[in-house]
C-alpha atoms as a PDB file:
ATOM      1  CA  UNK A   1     -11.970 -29.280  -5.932  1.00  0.00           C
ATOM      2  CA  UNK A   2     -11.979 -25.470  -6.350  1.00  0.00           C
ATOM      3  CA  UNK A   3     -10.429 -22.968  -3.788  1.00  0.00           C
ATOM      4  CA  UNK A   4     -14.488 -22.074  -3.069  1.00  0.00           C
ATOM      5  CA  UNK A   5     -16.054 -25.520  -3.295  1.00  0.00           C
ATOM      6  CA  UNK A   6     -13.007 -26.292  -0.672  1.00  0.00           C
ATOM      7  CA  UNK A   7     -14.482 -23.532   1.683  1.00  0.00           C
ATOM      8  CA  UNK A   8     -17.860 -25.375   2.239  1.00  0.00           C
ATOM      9  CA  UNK A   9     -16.489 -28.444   3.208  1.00  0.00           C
ATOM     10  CA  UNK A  10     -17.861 -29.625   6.491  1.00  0.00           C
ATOM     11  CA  UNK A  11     -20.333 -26.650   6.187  1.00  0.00           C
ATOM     12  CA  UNK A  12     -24.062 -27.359   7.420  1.00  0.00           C
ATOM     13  CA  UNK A  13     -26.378 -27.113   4.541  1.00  0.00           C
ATOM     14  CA  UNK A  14     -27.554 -23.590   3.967  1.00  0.00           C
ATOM     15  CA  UNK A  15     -24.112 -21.776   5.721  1.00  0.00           C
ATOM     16  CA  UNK A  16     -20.878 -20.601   4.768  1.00  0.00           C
ATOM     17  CA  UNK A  17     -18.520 -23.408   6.475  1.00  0.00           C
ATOM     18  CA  UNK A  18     -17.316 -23.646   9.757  1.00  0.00           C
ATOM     19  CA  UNK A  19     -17.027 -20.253  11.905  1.00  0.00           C
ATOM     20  CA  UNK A  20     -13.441 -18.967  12.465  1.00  0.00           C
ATOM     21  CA  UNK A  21     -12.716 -16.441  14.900  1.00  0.00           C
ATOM     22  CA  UNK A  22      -8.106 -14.884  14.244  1.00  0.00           C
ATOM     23  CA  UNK A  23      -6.935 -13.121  16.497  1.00  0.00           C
ATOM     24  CA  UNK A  24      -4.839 -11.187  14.946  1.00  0.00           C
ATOM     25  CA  UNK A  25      -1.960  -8.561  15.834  1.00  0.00           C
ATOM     26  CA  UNK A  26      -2.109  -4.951  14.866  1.00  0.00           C
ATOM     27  CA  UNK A  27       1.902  -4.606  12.968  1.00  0.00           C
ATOM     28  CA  UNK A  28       3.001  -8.215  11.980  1.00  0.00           C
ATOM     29  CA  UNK A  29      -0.244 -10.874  11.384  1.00  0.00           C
ATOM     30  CA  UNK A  30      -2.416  -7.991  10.467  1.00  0.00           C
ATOM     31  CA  UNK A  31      -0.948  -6.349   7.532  1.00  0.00           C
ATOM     32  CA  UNK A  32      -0.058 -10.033   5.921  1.00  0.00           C
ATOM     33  CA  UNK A  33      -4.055 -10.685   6.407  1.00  0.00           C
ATOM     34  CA  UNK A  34      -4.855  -7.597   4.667  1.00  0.00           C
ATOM     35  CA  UNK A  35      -2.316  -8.963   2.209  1.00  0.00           C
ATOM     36  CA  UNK A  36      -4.603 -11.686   1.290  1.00  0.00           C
ATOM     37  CA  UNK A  37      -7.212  -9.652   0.740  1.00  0.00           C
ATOM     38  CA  UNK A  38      -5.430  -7.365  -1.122  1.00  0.00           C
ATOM     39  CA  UNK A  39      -3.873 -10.238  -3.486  1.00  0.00           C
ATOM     40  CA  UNK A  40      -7.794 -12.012  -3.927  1.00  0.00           C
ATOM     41  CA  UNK A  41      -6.791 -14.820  -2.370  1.00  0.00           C
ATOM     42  CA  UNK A  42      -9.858 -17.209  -1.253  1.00  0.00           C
ATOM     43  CA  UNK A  43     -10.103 -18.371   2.064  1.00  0.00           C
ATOM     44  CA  UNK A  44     -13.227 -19.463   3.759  1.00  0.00           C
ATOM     45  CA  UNK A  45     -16.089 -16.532   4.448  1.00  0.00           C
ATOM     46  CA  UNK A  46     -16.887 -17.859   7.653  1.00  0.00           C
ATOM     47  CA  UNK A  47     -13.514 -16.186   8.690  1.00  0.00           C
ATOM     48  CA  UNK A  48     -13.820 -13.220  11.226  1.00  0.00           C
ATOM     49  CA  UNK A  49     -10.798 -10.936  12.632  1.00  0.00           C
ATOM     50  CA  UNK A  50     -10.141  -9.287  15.854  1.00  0.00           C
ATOM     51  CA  UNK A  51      -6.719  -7.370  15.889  1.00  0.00           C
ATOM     52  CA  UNK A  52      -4.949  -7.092  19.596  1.00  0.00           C
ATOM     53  CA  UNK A  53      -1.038  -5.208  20.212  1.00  0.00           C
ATOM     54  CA  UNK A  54       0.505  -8.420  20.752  1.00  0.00           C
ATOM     55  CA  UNK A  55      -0.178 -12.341  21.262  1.00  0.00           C
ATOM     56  CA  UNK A  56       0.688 -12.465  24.720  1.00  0.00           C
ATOM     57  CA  UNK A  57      -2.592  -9.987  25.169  1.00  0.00           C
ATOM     58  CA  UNK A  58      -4.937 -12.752  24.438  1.00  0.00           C
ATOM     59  CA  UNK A  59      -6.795 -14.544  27.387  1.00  0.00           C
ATOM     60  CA  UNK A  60      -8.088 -18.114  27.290  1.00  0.00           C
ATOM     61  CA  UNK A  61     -11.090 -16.890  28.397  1.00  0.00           C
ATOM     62  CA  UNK A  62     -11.848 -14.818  25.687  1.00  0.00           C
ATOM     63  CA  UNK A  63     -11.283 -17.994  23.181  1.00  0.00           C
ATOM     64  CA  UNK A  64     -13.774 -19.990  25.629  1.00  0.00           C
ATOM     65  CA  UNK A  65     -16.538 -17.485  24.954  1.00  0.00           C
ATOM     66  CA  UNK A  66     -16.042 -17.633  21.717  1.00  0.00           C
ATOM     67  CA  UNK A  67     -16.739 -21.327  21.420  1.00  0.00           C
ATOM     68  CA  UNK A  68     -20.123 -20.381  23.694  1.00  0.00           C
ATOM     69  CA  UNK A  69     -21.176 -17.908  21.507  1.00  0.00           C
ATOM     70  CA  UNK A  70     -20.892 -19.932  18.318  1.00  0.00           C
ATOM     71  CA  UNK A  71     -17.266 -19.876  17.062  1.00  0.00           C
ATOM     72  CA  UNK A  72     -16.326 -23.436  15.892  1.00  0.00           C
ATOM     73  CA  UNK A  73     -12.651 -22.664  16.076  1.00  0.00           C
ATOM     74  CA  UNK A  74      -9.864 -20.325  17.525  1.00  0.00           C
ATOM     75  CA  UNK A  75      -7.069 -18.863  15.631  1.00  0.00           C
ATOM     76  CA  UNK A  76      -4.635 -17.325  16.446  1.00  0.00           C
ATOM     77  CA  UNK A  77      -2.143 -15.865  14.170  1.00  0.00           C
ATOM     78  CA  UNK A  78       0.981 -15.150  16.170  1.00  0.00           C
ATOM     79  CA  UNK A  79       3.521 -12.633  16.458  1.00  0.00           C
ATOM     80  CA  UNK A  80       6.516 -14.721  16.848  1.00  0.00           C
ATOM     81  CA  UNK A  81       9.728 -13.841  17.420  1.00  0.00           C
ATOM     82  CA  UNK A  82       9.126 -10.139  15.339  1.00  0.00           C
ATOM     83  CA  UNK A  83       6.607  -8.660  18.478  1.00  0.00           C
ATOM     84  CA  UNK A  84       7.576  -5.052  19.019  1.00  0.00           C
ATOM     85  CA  UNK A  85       6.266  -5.369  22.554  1.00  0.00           C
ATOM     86  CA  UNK A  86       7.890  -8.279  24.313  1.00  0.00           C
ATOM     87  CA  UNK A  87      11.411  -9.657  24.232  1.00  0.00           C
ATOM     88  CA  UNK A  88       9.437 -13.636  25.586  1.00  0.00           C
ATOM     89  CA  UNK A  89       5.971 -12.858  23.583  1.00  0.00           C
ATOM     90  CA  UNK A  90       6.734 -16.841  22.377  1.00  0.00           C
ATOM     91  CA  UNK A  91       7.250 -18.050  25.480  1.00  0.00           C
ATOM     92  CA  UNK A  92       4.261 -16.428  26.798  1.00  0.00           C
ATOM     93  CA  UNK A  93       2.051 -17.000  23.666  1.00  0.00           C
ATOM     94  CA  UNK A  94       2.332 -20.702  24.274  1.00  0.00           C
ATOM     95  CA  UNK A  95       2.021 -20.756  27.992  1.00  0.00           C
ATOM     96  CA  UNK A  96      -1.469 -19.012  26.568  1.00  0.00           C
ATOM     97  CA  UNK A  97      -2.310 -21.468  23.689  1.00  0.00           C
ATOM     98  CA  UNK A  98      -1.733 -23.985  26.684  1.00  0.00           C
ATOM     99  CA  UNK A  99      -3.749 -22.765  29.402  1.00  0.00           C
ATOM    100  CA  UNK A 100      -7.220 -21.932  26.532  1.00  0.00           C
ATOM    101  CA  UNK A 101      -6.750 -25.337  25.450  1.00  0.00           C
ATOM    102  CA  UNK A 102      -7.267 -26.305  29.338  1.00  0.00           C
ATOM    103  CA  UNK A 103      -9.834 -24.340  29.805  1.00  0.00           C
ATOM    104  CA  UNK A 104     -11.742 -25.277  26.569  1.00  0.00           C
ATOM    105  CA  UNK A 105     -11.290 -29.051  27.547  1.00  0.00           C
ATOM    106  CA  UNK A 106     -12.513 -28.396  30.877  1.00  0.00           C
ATOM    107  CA  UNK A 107     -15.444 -27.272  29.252  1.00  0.00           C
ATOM    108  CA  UNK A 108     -16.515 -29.995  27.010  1.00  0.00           C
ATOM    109  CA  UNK A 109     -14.999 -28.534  24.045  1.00  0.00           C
ATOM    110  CA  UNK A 110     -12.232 -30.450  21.712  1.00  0.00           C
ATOM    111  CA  UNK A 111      -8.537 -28.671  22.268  1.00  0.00           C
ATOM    112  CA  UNK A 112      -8.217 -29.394  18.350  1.00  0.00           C
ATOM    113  CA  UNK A 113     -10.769 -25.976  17.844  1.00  0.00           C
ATOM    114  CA  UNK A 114      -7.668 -23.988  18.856  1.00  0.00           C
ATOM    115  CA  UNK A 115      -4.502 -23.344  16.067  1.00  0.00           C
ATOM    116  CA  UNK A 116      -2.172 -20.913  16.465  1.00  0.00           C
ATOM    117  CA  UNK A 117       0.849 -20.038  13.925  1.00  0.00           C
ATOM    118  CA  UNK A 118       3.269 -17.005  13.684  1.00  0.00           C
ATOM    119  CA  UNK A 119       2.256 -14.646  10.460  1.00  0.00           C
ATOM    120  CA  UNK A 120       4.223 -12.211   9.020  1.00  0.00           C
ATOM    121  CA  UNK A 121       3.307  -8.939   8.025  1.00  0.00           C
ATOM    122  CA  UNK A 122       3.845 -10.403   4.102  1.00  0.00           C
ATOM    123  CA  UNK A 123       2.474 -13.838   5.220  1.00  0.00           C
ATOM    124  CA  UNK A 124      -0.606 -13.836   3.465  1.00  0.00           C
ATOM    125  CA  UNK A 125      -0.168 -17.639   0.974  1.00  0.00           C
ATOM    126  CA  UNK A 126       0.528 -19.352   4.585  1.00  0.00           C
ATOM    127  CA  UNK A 127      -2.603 -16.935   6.659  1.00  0.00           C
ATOM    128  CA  UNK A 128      -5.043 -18.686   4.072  1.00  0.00           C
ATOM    129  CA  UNK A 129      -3.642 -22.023   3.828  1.00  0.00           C
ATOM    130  CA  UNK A 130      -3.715 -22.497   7.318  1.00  0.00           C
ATOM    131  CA  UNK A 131      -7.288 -20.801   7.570  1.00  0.00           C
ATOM    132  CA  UNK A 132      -8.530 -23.495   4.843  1.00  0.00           C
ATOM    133  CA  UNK A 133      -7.059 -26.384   6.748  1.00  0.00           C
ATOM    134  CA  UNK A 134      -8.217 -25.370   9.534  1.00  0.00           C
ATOM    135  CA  UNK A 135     -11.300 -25.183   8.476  1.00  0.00           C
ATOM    136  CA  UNK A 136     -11.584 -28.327   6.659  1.00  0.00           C
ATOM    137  CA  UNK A 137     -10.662 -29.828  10.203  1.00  0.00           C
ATOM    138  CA  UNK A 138     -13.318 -28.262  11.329  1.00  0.00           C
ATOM    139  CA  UNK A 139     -15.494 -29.427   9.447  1.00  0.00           C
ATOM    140  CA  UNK A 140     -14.778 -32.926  10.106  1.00  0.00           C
ATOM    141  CA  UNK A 141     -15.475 -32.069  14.089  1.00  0.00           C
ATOM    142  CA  UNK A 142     -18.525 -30.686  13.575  1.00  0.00           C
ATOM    143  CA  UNK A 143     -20.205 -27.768  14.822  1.00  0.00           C
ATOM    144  CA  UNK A 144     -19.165 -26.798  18.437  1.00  0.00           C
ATOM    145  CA  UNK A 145     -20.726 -28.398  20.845  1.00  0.00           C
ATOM    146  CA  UNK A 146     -20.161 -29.030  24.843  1.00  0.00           C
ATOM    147  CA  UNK A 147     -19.276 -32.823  25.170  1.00  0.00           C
ATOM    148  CA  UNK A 148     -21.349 -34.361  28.149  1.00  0.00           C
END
Protein backbone atom coordinates (compact mmCIF):
# COMPACT_ATOMS: atom_id res chain seq x y z
CA UNK A 1 0.00 0.00 0.00
CA UNK A 2 1.33 3.47 -0.92
CA UNK A 3 2.22 6.25 1.67
CA UNK A 4 -1.24 8.06 0.07
CA UNK A 5 -3.49 5.04 -0.41
CA UNK A 6 -2.35 4.47 3.48
CA UNK A 7 -3.82 8.01 4.31
CA UNK A 8 -7.47 7.06 3.33
CA UNK A 9 -7.68 4.18 5.31
CA UNK A 10 -10.67 4.24 7.56
CA UNK A 11 -11.72 7.42 5.60
CA UNK A 12 -15.62 7.80 4.85
CA UNK A 13 -16.18 7.67 1.19
CA UNK A 14 -15.84 11.05 -0.42
CA UNK A 15 -13.20 12.60 2.56
CA UNK A 16 -9.71 12.83 3.23
CA UNK A 17 -9.35 10.22 6.29
CA UNK A 18 -9.90 10.68 9.72
CA UNK A 19 -9.60 14.42 11.19
CA UNK A 20 -6.46 15.11 13.30
CA UNK A 21 -6.20 18.03 15.36
CA UNK A 22 -1.56 18.45 16.93
CA UNK A 23 -1.07 20.51 19.17
CA UNK A 24 1.98 21.51 18.64
CA UNK A 25 4.78 23.69 20.48
CA UNK A 26 6.18 26.85 19.04
CA UNK A 27 10.51 25.89 19.43
CA UNK A 28 10.79 22.01 19.69
CA UNK A 29 7.54 19.95 17.93
CA UNK A 30 7.00 22.82 15.61
CA UNK A 31 10.06 23.27 13.63
CA UNK A 32 10.42 19.19 13.27
CA UNK A 33 6.65 19.46 11.74
CA UNK A 34 7.70 22.03 9.40
CA UNK A 35 10.54 19.59 8.81
CA UNK A 36 8.21 17.20 7.27
CA UNK A 37 6.89 19.45 5.17
CA UNK A 38 9.91 20.75 4.17
CA UNK A 39 11.42 17.09 3.38
CA UNK A 40 7.80 16.04 1.27
CA UNK A 41 7.09 13.64 3.52
CA UNK A 42 3.29 12.27 3.25
CA UNK A 43 1.23 12.15 6.11
CA UNK A 44 -2.49 12.18 6.11
CA UNK A 45 -4.32 15.67 4.80
CA UNK A 46 -6.84 15.46 7.30
CA UNK A 47 -3.97 16.69 9.65
CA UNK A 48 -4.49 20.25 11.21
CA UNK A 49 -1.90 22.22 13.60
CA UNK A 50 -2.31 24.55 16.42
CA UNK A 51 1.12 25.72 17.91
CA UNK A 52 1.01 26.68 21.92
CA UNK A 53 4.58 27.89 24.16
CA UNK A 54 4.66 24.73 25.88
CA UNK A 55 2.68 21.30 26.54
CA UNK A 56 1.80 21.98 29.93
CA UNK A 57 -0.41 25.06 28.27
CA UNK A 58 -2.88 22.69 26.86
CA UNK A 59 -6.31 22.18 28.68
CA UNK A 60 -8.43 19.03 28.46
CA UNK A 61 -11.08 21.06 27.69
CA UNK A 62 -9.87 22.40 24.70
CA UNK A 63 -9.21 18.60 23.33
CA UNK A 64 -13.01 17.87 24.43
CA UNK A 65 -14.27 20.56 22.08
CA UNK A 66 -12.43 19.43 19.61
CA UNK A 67 -14.00 16.00 19.55
CA UNK A 68 -17.58 18.16 19.61
CA UNK A 69 -16.73 20.08 16.85
CA UNK A 70 -15.66 17.23 14.60
CA UNK A 71 -12.03 16.25 15.37
CA UNK A 72 -11.78 12.40 15.39
CA UNK A 73 -8.55 12.48 17.31
CA UNK A 74 -6.16 14.57 19.61
CA UNK A 75 -2.52 14.89 19.22
CA UNK A 76 -0.38 16.11 20.93
CA UNK A 77 3.18 16.38 20.06
CA UNK A 78 5.11 17.02 23.24
CA UNK A 79 7.87 18.99 24.41
CA UNK A 80 9.58 16.57 26.58
CA UNK A 81 12.28 16.96 28.57
CA UNK A 82 13.83 19.98 25.95
CA UNK A 83 10.74 22.72 27.10
CA UNK A 84 12.40 26.08 27.52
CA UNK A 85 9.60 27.02 29.89
CA UNK A 86 9.29 24.46 32.64
CA UNK A 87 11.86 22.48 34.58
CA UNK A 88 8.39 19.48 35.31
CA UNK A 89 6.63 20.30 31.72
CA UNK A 90 6.61 16.07 31.68
CA UNK A 91 5.28 15.70 34.75
CA UNK A 92 2.66 18.16 34.10
CA UNK A 93 2.05 17.16 30.41
CA UNK A 94 0.90 13.79 31.61
CA UNK A 95 -1.06 14.84 34.61
CA UNK A 96 -2.82 16.74 31.37
CA UNK A 97 -2.96 13.78 28.86
CA UNK A 98 -4.59 12.14 32.06
CA UNK A 99 -7.15 14.42 33.16
CA UNK A 100 -8.51 15.06 28.83
CA UNK A 101 -8.65 11.46 28.66
CA UNK A 102 -11.14 11.73 31.83
CA UNK A 103 -12.91 14.19 30.62
CA UNK A 104 -13.33 12.77 27.05
CA UNK A 105 -14.53 9.40 28.67
CA UNK A 106 -16.87 11.18 30.76
CA UNK A 107 -18.25 12.33 27.73
CA UNK A 108 -18.95 9.35 25.68
CA UNK A 109 -15.90 9.61 23.73
CA UNK A 110 -13.10 6.64 23.45
CA UNK A 111 -9.72 7.77 25.55
CA UNK A 112 -7.89 5.94 22.50
CA UNK A 113 -8.77 9.50 20.26
CA UNK A 114 -6.03 11.07 22.41
CA UNK A 115 -1.91 10.31 21.56
CA UNK A 116 0.59 12.27 22.73
CA UNK A 117 4.54 11.82 21.99
CA UNK A 118 7.60 14.15 22.58
CA UNK A 119 8.92 15.67 18.98
CA UNK A 120 11.96 17.19 18.40
CA UNK A 121 12.62 20.17 16.61
CA UNK A 122 14.41 17.60 13.78
CA UNK A 123 11.72 14.93 14.53
CA UNK A 124 9.93 15.02 11.47
CA UNK A 125 10.28 10.67 10.15
CA UNK A 126 8.71 9.93 13.82
CA UNK A 127 5.87 13.37 13.62
CA UNK A 128 4.47 11.46 10.44
CA UNK A 129 4.75 7.98 11.44
CA UNK A 130 2.97 8.52 14.43
CA UNK A 131 0.37 10.86 12.57
CA UNK A 132 -0.25 7.80 10.02
CA UNK A 133 -0.75 5.33 12.82
CA UNK A 134 -2.68 7.28 14.44
CA UNK A 135 -4.73 7.74 11.94
CA UNK A 136 -5.09 4.33 10.72
CA UNK A 137 -6.38 3.73 14.41
CA UNK A 138 -8.64 6.02 13.78
CA UNK A 139 -9.97 4.80 11.25
CA UNK A 140 -10.72 1.56 12.69
CA UNK A 141 -12.85 3.60 15.58
CA UNK A 142 -14.76 5.34 13.38
CA UNK A 143 -15.86 8.75 13.15
CA UNK A 144 -16.33 10.47 16.60
CA UNK A 145 -19.21 9.93 18.08
CA UNK A 146 -20.74 10.34 21.84
CA UNK A 147 -21.29 6.69 23.13
CA UNK A 148 -24.84 6.46 24.83
Amino acid sequence: MSGEQADTVGATPGTRGPRILVFSTNNISDPGIDLAGSMHLHYPPAVMTISVPCTSGIRPGWILHALEQGFDGVFIAADGEECAYLSDCTERSAELFRKAQELVSAHGYEPQRLRMAALCSVCAEPFVNYVREFSQSLGKLGPARRAG
